[in-house]
C-alpha atoms as a PDB file:
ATOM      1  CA  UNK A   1       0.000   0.000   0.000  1.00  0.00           C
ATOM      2  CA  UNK A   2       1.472   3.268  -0.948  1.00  0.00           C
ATOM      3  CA  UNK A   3       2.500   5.723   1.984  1.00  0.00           C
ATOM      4  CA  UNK A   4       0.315   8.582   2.263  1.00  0.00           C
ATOM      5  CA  UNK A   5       2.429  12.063   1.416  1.00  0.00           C
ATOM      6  CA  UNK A   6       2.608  13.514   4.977  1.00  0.00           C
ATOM      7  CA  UNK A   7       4.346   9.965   5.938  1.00  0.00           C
ATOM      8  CA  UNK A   8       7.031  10.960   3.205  1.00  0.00           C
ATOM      9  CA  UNK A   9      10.634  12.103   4.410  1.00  0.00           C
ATOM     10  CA  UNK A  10      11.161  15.703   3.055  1.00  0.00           C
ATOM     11  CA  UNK A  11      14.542  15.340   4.079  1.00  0.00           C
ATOM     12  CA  UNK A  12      17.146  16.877   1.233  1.00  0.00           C
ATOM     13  CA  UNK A  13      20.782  15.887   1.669  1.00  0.00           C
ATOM     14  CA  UNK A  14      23.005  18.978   1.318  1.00  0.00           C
ATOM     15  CA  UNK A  15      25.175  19.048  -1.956  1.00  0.00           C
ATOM     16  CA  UNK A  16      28.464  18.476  -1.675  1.00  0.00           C
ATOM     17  CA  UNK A  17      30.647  21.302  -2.001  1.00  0.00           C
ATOM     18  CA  UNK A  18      32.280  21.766  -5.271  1.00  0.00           C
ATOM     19  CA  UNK A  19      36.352  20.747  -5.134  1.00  0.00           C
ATOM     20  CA  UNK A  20      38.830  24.451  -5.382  1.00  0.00           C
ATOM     21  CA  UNK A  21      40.587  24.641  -8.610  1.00  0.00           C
ATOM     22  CA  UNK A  22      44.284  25.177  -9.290  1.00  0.00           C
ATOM     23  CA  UNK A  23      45.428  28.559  -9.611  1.00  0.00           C
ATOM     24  CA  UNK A  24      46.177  29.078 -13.567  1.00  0.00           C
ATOM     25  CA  UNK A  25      50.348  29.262 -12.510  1.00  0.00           C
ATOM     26  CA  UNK A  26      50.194  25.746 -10.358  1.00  0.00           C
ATOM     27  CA  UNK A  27      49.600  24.071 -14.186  1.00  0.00           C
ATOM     28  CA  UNK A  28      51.980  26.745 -16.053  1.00  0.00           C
ATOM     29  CA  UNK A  29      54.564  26.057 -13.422  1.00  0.00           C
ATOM     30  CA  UNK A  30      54.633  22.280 -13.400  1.00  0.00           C
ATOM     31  CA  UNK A  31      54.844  22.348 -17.664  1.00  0.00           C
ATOM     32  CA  UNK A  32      57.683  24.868 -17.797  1.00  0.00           C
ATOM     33  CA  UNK A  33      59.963  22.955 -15.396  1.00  0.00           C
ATOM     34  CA  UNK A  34      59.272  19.432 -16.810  1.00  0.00           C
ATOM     35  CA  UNK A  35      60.215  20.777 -19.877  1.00  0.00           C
ATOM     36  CA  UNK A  36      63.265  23.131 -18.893  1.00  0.00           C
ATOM     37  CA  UNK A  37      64.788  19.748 -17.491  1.00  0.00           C
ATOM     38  CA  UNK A  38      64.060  17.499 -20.506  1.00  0.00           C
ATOM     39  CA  UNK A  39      65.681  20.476 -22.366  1.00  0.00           C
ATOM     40  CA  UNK A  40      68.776  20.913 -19.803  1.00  0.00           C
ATOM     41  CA  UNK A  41      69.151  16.826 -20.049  1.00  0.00           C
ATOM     42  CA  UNK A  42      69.475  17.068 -23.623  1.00  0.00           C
ATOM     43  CA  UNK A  43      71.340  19.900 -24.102  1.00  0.00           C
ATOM     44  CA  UNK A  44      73.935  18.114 -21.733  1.00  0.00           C
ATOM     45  CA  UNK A  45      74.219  15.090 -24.071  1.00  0.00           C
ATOM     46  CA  UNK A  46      74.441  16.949 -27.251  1.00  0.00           C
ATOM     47  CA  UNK A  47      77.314  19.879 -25.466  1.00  0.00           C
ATOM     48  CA  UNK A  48      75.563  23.111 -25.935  1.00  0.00           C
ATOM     49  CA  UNK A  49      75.799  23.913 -22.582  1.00  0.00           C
ATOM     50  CA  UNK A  50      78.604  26.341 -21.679  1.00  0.00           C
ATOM     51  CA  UNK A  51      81.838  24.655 -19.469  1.00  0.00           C
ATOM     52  CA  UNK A  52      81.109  21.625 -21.221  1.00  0.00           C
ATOM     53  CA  UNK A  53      79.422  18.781 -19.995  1.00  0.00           C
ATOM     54  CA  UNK A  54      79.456  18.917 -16.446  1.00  0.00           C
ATOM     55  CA  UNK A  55      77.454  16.315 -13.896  1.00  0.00           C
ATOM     56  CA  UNK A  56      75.956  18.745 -11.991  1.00  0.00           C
ATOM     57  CA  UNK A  57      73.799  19.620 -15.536  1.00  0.00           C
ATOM     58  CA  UNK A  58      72.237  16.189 -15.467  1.00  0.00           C
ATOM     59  CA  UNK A  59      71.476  16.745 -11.929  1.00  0.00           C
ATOM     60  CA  UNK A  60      70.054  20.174 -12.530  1.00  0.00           C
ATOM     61  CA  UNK A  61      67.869  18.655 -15.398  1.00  0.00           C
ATOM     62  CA  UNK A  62      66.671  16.277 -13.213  1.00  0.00           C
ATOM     63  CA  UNK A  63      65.809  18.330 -10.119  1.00  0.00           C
ATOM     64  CA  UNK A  64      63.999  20.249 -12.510  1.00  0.00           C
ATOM     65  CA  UNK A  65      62.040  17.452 -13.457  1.00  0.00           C
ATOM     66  CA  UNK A  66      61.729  15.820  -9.568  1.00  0.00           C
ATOM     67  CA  UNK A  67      60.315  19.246  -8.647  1.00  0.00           C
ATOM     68  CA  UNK A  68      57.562  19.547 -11.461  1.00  0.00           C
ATOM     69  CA  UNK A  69      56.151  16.396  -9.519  1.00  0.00           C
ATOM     70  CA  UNK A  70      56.173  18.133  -6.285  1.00  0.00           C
ATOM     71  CA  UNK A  71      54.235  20.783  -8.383  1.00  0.00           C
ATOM     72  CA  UNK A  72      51.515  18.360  -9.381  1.00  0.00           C
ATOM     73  CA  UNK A  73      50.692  17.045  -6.631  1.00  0.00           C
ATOM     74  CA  UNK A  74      49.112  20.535  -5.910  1.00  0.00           C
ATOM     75  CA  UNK A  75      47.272  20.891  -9.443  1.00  0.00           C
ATOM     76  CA  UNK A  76      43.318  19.928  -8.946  1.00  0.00           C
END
């Protein structure tokens, strides 16, 4: 037998809020180093870079890189 309507729950659950978006830079930021260190790494191998080819390029390249992924872990 169907319930009669004042025997219906009114109840409405709230909406859930809507998640915060990135700031426009979080996204810029994370693209520009990924790709300054993939360019650093192979200007390294190919000896563009001034004072030769120096170790502490590669590592530079990849910091650059290790550091866009801290950077993404903020991007929503």
């Amino acid at each position: 037998m169907p319930k009669s309507k004042s025997k219906r729950s009114s109840y409405i659950p709230p909406s859930k809020p809507k998640a915060k978006s990135s700031p426009l830079w979080v996204g810029a930021l994370f693209f520009t180093l990924i790709a300054a260190g993939v360019i650093v790494i192979i200007t390294h191998y190919l000896g563009i870079l001034p004072n030769g080819t120096q170790p502490y390029q590669l590592w530079l390249g990849l910091g650059m890189i290790a550091s866009s992924f801290v950077v993404a872990t903020q991007w929503h």
